[in-house]
C-alpha atoms as a PDB file:
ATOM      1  CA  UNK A   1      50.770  74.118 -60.448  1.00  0.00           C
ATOM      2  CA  UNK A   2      53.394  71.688 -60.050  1.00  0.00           C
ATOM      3  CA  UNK A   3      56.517  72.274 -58.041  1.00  0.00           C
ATOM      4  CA  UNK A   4      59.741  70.340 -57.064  1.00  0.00           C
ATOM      5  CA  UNK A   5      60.740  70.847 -53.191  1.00  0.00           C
ATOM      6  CA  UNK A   6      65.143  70.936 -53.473  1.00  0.00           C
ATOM      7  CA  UNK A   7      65.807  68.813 -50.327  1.00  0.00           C
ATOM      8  CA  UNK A   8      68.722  69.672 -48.531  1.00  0.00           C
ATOM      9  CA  UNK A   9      71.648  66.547 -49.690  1.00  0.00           C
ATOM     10  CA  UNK A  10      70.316  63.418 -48.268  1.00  0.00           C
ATOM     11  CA  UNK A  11      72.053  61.438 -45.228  1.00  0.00           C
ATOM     12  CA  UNK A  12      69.969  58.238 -46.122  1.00  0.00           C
ATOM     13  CA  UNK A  13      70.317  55.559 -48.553  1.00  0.00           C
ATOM     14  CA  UNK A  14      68.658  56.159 -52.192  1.00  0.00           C
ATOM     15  CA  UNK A  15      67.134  59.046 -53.848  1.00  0.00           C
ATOM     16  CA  UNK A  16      64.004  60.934 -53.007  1.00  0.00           C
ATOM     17  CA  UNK A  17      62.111  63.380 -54.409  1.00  0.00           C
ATOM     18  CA  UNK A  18      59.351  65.623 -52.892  1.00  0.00           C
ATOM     19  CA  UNK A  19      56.603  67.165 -55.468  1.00  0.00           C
ATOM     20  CA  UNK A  20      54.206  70.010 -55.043  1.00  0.00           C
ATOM     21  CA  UNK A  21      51.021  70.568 -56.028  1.00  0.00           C
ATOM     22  CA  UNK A  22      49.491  73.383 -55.557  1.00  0.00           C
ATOM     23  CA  UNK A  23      46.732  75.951 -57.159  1.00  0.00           C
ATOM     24  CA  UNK A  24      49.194  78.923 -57.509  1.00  0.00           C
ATOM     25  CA  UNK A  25      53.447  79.446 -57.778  1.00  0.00           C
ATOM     26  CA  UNK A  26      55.068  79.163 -54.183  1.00  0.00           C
ATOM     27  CA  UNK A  27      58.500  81.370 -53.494  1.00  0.00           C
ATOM     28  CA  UNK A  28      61.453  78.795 -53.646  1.00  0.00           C
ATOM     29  CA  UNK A  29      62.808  80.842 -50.998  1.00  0.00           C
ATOM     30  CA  UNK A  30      60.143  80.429 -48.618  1.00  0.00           C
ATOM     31  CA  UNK A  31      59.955  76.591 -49.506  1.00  0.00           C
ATOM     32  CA  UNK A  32      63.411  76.712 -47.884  1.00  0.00           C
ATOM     33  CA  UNK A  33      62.614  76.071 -43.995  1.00  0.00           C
ATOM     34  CA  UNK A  34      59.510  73.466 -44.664  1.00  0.00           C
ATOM     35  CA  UNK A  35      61.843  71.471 -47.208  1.00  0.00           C
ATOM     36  CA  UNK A  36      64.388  71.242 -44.456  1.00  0.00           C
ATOM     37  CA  UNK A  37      61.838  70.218 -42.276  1.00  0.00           C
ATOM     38  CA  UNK A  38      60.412  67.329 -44.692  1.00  0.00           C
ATOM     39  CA  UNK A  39      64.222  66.020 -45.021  1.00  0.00           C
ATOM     40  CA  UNK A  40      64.452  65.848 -41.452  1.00  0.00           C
ATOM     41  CA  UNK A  41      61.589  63.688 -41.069  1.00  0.00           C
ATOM     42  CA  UNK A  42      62.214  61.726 -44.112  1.00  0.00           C
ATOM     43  CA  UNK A  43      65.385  60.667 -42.557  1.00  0.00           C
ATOM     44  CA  UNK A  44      63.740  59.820 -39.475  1.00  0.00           C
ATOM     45  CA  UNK A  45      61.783  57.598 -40.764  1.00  0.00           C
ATOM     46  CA  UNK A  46      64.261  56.005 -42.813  1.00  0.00           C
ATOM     47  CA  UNK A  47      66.764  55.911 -39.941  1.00  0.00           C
ATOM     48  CA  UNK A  48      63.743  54.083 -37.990  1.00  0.00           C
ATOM     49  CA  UNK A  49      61.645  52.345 -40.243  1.00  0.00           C
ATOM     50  CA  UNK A  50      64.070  51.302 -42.807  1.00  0.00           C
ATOM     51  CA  UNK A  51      64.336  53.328 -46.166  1.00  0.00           C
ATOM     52  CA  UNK A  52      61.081  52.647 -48.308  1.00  0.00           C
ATOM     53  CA  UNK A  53      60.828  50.100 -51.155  1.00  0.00           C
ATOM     54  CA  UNK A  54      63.402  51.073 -53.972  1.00  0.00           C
ATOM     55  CA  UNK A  55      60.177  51.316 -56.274  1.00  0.00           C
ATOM     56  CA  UNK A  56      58.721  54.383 -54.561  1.00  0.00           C
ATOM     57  CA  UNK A  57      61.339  57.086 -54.891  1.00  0.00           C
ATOM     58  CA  UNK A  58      58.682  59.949 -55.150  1.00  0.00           C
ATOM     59  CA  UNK A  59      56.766  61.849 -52.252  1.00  0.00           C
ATOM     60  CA  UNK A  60      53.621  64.181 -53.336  1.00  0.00           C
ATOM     61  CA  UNK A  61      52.319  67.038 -51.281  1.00  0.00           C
ATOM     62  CA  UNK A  62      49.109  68.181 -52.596  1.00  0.00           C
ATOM     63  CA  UNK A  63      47.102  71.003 -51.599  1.00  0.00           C
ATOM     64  CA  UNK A  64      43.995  70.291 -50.389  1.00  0.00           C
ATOM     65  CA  UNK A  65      40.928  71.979 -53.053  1.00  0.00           C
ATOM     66  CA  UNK A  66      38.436  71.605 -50.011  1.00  0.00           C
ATOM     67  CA  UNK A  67      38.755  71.518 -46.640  1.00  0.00           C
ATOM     68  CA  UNK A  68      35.738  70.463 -45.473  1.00  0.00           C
ATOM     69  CA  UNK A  69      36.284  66.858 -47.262  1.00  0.00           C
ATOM     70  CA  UNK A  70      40.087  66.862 -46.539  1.00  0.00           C
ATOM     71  CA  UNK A  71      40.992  65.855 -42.908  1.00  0.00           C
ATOM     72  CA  UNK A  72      39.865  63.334 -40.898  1.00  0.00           C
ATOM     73  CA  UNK A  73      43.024  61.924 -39.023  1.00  0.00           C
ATOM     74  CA  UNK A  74      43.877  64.528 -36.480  1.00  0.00           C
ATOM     75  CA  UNK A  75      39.833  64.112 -35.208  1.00  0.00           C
ATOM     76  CA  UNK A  76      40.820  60.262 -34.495  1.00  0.00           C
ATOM     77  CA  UNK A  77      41.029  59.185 -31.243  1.00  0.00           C
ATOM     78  CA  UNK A  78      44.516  58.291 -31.419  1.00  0.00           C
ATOM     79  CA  UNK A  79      45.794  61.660 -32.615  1.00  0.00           C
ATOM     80  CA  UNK A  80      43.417  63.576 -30.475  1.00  0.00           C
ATOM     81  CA  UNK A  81      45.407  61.875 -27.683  1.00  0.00           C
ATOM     82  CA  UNK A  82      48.996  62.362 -29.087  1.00  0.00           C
ATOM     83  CA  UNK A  83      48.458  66.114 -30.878  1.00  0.00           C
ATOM     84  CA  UNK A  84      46.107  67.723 -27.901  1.00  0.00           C
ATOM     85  CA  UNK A  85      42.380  68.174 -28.453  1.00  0.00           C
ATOM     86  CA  UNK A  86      42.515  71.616 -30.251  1.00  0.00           C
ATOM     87  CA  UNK A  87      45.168  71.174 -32.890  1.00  0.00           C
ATOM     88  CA  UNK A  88      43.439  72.149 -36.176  1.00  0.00           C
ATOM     89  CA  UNK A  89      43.872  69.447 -39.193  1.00  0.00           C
ATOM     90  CA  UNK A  90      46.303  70.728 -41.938  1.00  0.00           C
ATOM     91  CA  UNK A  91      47.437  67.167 -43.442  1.00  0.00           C
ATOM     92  CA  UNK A  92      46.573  63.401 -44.319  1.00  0.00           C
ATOM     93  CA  UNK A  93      47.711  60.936 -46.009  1.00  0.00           C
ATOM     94  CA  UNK A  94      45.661  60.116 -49.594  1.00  0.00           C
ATOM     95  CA  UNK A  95      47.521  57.143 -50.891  1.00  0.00           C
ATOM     96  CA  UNK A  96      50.883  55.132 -50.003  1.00  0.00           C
ATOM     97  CA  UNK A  97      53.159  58.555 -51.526  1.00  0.00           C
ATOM     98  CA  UNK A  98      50.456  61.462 -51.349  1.00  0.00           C
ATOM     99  CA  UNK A  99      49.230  63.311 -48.483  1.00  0.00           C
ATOM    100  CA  UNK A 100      46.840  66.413 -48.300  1.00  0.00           C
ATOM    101  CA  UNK A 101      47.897  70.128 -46.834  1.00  0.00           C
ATOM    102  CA  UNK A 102      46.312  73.013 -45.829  1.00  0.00           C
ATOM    103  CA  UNK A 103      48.481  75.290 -47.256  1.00  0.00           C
ATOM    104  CA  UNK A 104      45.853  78.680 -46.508  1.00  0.00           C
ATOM    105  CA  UNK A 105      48.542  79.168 -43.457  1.00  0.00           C
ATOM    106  CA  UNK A 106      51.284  79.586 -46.462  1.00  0.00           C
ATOM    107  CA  UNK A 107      54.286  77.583 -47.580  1.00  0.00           C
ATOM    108  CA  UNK A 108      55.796  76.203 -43.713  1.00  0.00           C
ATOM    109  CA  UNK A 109      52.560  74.464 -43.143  1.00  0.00           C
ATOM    110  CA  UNK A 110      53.937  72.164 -45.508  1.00  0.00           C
ATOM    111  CA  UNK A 111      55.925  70.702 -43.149  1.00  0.00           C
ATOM    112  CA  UNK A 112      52.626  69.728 -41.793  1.00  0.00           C
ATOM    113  CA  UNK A 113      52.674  66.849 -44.233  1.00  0.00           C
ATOM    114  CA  UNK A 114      55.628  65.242 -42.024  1.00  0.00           C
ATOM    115  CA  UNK A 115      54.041  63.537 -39.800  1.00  0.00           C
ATOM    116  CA  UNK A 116      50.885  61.951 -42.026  1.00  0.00           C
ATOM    117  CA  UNK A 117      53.904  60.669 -44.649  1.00  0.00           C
ATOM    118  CA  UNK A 118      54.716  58.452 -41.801  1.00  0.00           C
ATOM    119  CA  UNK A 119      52.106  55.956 -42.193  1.00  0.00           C
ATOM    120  CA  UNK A 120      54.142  55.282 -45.850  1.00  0.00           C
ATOM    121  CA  UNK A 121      57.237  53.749 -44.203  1.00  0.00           C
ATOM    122  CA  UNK A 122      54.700  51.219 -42.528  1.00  0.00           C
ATOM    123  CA  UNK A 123      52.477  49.611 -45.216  1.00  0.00           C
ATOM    124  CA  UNK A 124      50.118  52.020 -45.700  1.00  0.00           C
ATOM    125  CA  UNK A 125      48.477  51.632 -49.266  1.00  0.00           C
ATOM    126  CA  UNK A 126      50.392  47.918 -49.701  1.00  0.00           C
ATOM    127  CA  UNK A 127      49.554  45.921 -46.690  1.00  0.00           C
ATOM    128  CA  UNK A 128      45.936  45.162 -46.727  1.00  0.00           C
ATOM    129  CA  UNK A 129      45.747  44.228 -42.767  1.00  0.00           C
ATOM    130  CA  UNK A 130      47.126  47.997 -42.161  1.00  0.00           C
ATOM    131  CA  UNK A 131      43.800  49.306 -40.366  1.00  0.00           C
ATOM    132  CA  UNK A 132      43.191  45.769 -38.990  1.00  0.00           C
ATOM    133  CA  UNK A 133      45.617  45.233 -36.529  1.00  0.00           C
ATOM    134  CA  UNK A 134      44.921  44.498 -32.397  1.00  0.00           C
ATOM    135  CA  UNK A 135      46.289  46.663 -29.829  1.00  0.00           C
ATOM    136  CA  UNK A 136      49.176  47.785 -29.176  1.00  0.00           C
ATOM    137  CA  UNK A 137      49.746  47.815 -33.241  1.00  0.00           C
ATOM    138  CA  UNK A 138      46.150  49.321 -34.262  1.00  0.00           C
ATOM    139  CA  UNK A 139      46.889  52.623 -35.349  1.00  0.00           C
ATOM    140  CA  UNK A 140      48.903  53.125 -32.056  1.00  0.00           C
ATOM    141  CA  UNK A 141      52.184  52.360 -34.712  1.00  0.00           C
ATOM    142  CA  UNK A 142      51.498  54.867 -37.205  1.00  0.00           C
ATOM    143  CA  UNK A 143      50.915  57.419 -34.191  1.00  0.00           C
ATOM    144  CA  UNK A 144      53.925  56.318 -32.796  1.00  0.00           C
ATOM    145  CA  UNK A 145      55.566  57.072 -36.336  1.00  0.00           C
ATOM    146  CA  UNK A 146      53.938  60.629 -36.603  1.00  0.00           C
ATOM    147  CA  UNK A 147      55.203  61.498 -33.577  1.00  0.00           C
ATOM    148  CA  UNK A 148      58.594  60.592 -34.013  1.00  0.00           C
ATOM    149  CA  UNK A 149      57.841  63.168 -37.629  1.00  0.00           C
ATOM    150  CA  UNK A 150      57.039  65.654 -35.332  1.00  0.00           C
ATOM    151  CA  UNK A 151      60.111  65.240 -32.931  1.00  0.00           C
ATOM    152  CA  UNK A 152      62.166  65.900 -36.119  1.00  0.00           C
ATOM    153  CA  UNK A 153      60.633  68.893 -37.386  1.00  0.00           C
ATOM    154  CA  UNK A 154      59.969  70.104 -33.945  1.00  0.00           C
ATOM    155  CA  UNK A 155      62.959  69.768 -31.675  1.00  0.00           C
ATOM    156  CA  UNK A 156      63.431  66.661 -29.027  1.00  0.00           C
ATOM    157  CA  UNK A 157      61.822  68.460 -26.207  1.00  0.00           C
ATOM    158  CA  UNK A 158      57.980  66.900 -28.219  1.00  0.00           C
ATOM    159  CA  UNK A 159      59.063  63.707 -26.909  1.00  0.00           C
ATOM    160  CA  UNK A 160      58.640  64.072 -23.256  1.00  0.00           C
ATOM    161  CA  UNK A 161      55.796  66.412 -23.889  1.00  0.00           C
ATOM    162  CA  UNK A 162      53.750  64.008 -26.304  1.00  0.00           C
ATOM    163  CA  UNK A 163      54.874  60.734 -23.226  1.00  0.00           C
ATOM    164  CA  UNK A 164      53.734  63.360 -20.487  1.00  0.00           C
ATOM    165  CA  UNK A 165      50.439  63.987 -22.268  1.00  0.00           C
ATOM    166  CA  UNK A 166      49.928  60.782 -22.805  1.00  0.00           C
ATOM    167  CA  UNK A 167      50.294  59.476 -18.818  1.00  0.00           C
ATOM    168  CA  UNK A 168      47.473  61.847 -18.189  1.00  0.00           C
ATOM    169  CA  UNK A 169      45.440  59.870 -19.898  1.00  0.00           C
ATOM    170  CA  UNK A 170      46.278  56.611 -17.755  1.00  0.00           C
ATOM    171  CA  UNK A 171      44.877  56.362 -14.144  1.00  0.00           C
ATOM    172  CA  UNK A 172      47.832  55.796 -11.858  1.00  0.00           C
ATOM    173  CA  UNK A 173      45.872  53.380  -9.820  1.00  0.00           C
ATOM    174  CA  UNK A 174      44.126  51.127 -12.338  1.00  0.00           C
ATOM    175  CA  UNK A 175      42.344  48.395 -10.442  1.00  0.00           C
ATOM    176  CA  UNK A 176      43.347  44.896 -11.850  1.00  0.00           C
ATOM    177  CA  UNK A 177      40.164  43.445 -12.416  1.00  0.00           C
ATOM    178  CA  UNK A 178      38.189  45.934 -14.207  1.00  0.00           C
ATOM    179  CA  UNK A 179      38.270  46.316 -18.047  1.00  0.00           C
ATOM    180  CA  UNK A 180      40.272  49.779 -19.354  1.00  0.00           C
ATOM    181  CA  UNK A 181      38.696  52.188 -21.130  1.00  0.00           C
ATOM    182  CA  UNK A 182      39.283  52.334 -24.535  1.00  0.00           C
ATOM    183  CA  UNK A 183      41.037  55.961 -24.425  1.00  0.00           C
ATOM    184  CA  UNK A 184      43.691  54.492 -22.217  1.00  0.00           C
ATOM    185  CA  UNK A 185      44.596  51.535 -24.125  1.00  0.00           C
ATOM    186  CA  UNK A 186      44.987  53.462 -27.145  1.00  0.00           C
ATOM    187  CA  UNK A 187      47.574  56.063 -25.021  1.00  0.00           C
ATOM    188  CA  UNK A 188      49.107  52.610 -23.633  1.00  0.00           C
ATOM    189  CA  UNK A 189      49.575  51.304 -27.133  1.00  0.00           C
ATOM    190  CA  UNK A 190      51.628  54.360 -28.100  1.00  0.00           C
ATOM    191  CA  UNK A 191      53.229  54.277 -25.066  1.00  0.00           C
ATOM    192  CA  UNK A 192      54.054  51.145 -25.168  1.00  0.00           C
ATOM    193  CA  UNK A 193      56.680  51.880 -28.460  1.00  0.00           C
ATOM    194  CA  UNK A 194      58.301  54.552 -26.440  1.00  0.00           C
ATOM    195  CA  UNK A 195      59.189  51.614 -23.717  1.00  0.00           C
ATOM    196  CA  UNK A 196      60.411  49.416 -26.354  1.00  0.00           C
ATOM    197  CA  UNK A 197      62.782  52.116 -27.141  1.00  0.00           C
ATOM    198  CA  UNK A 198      63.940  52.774 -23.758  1.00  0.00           C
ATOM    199  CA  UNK A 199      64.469  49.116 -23.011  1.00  0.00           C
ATOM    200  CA  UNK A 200      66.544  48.371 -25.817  1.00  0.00           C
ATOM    201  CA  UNK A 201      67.740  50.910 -27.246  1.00  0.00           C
ATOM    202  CA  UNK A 202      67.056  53.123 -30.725  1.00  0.00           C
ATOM    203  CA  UNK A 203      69.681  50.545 -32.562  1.00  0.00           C
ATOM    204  CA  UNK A 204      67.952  47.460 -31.521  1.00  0.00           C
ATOM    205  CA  UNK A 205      64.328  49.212 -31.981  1.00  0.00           C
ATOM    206  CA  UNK A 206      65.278  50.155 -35.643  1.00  0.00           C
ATOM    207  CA  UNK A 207      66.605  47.421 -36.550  1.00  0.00           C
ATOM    208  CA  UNK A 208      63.322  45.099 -35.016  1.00  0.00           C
ATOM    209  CA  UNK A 209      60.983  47.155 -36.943  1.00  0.00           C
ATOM    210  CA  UNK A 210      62.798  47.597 -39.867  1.00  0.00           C
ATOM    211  CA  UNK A 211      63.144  43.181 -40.302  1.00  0.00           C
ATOM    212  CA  UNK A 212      59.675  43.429 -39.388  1.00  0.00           C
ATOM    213  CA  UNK A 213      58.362  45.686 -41.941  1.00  0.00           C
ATOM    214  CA  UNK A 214      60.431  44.311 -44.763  1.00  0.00           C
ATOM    215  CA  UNK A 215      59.588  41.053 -44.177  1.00  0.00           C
ATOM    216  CA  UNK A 216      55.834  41.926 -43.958  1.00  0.00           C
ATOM    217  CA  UNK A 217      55.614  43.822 -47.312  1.00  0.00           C
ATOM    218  CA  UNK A 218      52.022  43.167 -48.368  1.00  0.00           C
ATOM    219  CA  UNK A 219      51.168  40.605 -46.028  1.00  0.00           C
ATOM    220  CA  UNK A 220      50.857  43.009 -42.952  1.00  0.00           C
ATOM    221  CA  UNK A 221      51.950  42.038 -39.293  1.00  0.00           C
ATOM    222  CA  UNK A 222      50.676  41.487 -35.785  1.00  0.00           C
ATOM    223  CA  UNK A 223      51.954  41.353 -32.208  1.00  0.00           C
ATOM    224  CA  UNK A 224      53.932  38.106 -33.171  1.00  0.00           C
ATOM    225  CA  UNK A 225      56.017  39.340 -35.724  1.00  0.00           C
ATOM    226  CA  UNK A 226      56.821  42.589 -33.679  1.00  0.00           C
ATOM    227  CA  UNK A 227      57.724  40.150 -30.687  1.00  0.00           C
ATOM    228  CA  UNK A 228      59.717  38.316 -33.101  1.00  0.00           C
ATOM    229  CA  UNK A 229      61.616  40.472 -34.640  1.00  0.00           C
ATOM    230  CA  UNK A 230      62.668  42.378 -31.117  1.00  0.00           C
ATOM    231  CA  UNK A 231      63.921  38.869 -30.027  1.00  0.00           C
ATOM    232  CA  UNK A 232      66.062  38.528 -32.793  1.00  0.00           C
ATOM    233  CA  UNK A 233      67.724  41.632 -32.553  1.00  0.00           C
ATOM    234  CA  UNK A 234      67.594  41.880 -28.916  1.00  0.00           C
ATOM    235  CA  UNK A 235      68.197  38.351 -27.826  1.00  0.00           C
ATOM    236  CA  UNK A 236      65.939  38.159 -25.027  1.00  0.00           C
ATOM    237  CA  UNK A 237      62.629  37.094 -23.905  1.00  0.00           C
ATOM    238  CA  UNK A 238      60.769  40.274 -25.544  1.00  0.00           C
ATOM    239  CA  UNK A 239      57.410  38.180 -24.647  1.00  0.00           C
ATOM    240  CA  UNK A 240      57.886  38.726 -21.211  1.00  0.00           C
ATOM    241  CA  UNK A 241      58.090  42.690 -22.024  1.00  0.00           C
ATOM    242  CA  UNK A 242      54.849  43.025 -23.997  1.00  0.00           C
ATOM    243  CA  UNK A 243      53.194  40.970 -21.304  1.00  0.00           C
ATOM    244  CA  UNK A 244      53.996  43.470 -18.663  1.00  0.00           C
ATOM    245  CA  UNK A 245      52.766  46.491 -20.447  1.00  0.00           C
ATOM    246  CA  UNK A 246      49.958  44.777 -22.123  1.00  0.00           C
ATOM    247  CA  UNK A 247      48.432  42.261 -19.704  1.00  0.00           C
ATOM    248  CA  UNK A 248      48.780  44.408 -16.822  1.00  0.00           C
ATOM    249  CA  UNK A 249      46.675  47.669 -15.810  1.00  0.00           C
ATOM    250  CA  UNK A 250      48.417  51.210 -16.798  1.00  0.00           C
ATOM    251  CA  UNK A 251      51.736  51.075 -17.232  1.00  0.00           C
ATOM    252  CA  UNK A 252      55.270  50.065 -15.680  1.00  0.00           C
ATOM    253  CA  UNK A 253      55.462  52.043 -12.487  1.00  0.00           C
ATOM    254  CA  UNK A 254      59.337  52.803 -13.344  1.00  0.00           C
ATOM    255  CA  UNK A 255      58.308  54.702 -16.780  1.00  0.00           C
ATOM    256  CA  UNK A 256      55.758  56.764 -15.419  1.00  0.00           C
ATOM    257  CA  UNK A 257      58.294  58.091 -12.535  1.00  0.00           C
ATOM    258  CA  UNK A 258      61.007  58.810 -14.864  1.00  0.00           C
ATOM    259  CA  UNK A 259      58.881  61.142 -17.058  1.00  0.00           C
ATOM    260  CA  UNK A 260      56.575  62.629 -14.568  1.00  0.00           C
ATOM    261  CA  UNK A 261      59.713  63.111 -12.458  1.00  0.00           C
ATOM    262  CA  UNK A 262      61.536  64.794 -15.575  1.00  0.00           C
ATOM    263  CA  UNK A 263      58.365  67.230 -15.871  1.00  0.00           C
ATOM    264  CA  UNK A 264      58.335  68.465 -12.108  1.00  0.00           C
ATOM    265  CA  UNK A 265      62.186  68.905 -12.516  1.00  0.00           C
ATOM    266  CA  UNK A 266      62.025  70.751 -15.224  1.00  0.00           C
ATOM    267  CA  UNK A 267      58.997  73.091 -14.051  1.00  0.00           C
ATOM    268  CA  UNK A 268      61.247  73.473 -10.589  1.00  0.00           C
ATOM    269  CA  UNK A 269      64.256  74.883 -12.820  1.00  0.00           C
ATOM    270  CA  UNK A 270      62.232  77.140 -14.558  1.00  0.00           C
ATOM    271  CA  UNK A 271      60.612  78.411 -11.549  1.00  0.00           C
ATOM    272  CA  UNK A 272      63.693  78.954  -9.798  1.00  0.00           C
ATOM    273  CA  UNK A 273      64.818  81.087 -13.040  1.00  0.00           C
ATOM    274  CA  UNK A 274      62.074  83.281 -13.053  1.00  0.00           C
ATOM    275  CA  UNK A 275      62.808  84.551  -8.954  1.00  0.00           C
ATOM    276  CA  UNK A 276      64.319  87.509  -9.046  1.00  0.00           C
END
């Protein structure tokens, strides 16, 4: 059966409209807290990524007729590292507008389709290099993206935990010489768009990607563009940036202190609020 999702009224440029697919009637009413969810991540992206091309003004969530052959993603090796080992699939994206739910959990797990609609704001479906990129931008991107989907239907407090979770996976003493595993490039490569954002800010970061991505509509992009487009907006030697997160073993010792220092603060102020 197909349904229309009502998004709450739109903060972004353009029109967009959600459609449901699913095997039998859902309650409009309990449609209600996923749909807000979904517009929250829509303008996320948009805010981020840059609002998608003016042709694609429709978003399908379709509900998947057999799990078994659904889900693949959320077993990858970047979103094992970003989501946590046990997180059960429930979405994916099927095509540049379309992605996949589980909907067996009931109408919210439709806002599981957030963050697998990310990989549309980045190519997905139009750029043919899209699964062909080096690291940092090989897939690490488009986990970057689903995480900031997840920070929006989530609450803020994913980011530190998705960063933190992500650290563990980096050795804190990495010895220069020796080749890293491939598990902890992949969590440096996602890691690595987090820095970008603390160094320069989320206007300069949205607007970089967003000249990127526009002007690499079909063509796709690598590290060059990205650098490019940073040093544009940012006016500085961006090169010198990516060489000290990528060239180096694990990462900047001043990022890893400011979250793991933000985790044992926080654990200390709830532990002081549990003493009697």
């Amino acid at each position: 059966m197909l349904q229309g999702i009502t998004l709450p009224e739109p903060s972004w440029a353009g029109p967009e409209t959600v459609n449901l697919w699913t095997r039998s009637p859902q309650d409009p009413e309990t449609l209600r807290q996923p749909s807000e969810a979904l517009a929250r991540a829509i303008q996320a992206y948009n805010s981020t990524f840059g609002v998608r091309p003016k042709d694609s003004h429709q978003l399908w969530i379709v509900e998947c007729p057999d799990l078994v052959g659904c889900f693949t993603s959320t077993a990858s090796n970047f979103s094992r590292l970003t989501s946590g080992e046990n997180e059960k699939p429930s979405a994916e994206m099927a095509s540049q507008d379309t992605a996949m739910v589980d909907l067996t959990g009931g109408a919210p797990e439709i806002a599981a389709a957030a963050p697998s609609l990310a990989s549309s704001w980045l190519g997905y479906g139009q750029n043919p290099g899209f699964f062909e990129q080096t690291p940092p931008l090989y897939y690490a991107l488009p986990a970057f993206a689903a995480s900031r989907g997840r920070e929006a239907v989530e609450g803020s407090q994913v980011r530190p935990q998705i960063i933190r979770r992500l650290l563990r996976a980096i050795p804190a003493n990495s010895a220069a010489r020796q080749p890293e595993a491939d598990d902890v490039v992949r969590a440096k490569s996602i890691l690595f768009f987090y820095g970008l954002q603390d160094r320069y800010g989320q206007q300069v970061f949205s607007a970089a990607l967003t000249h990127m991505l526009e002007a690499r509509t079909g063509r796709g992009f690598d590290l060059d563009d990205l650098i490019a487009a940073f040093e544009q907006e940012a006016h500085q030697n961006v090169a010198q940036f990516v060489r000290l997160w990528m060239k180096h073993p694990g990462v900047p010792q001043d990022f890893r202190v400011r979250y793991e220092n933000s985790a044992a603060s926080l654990t200390s102020d709830t532990a002081k609020e549990s003493i009697p």
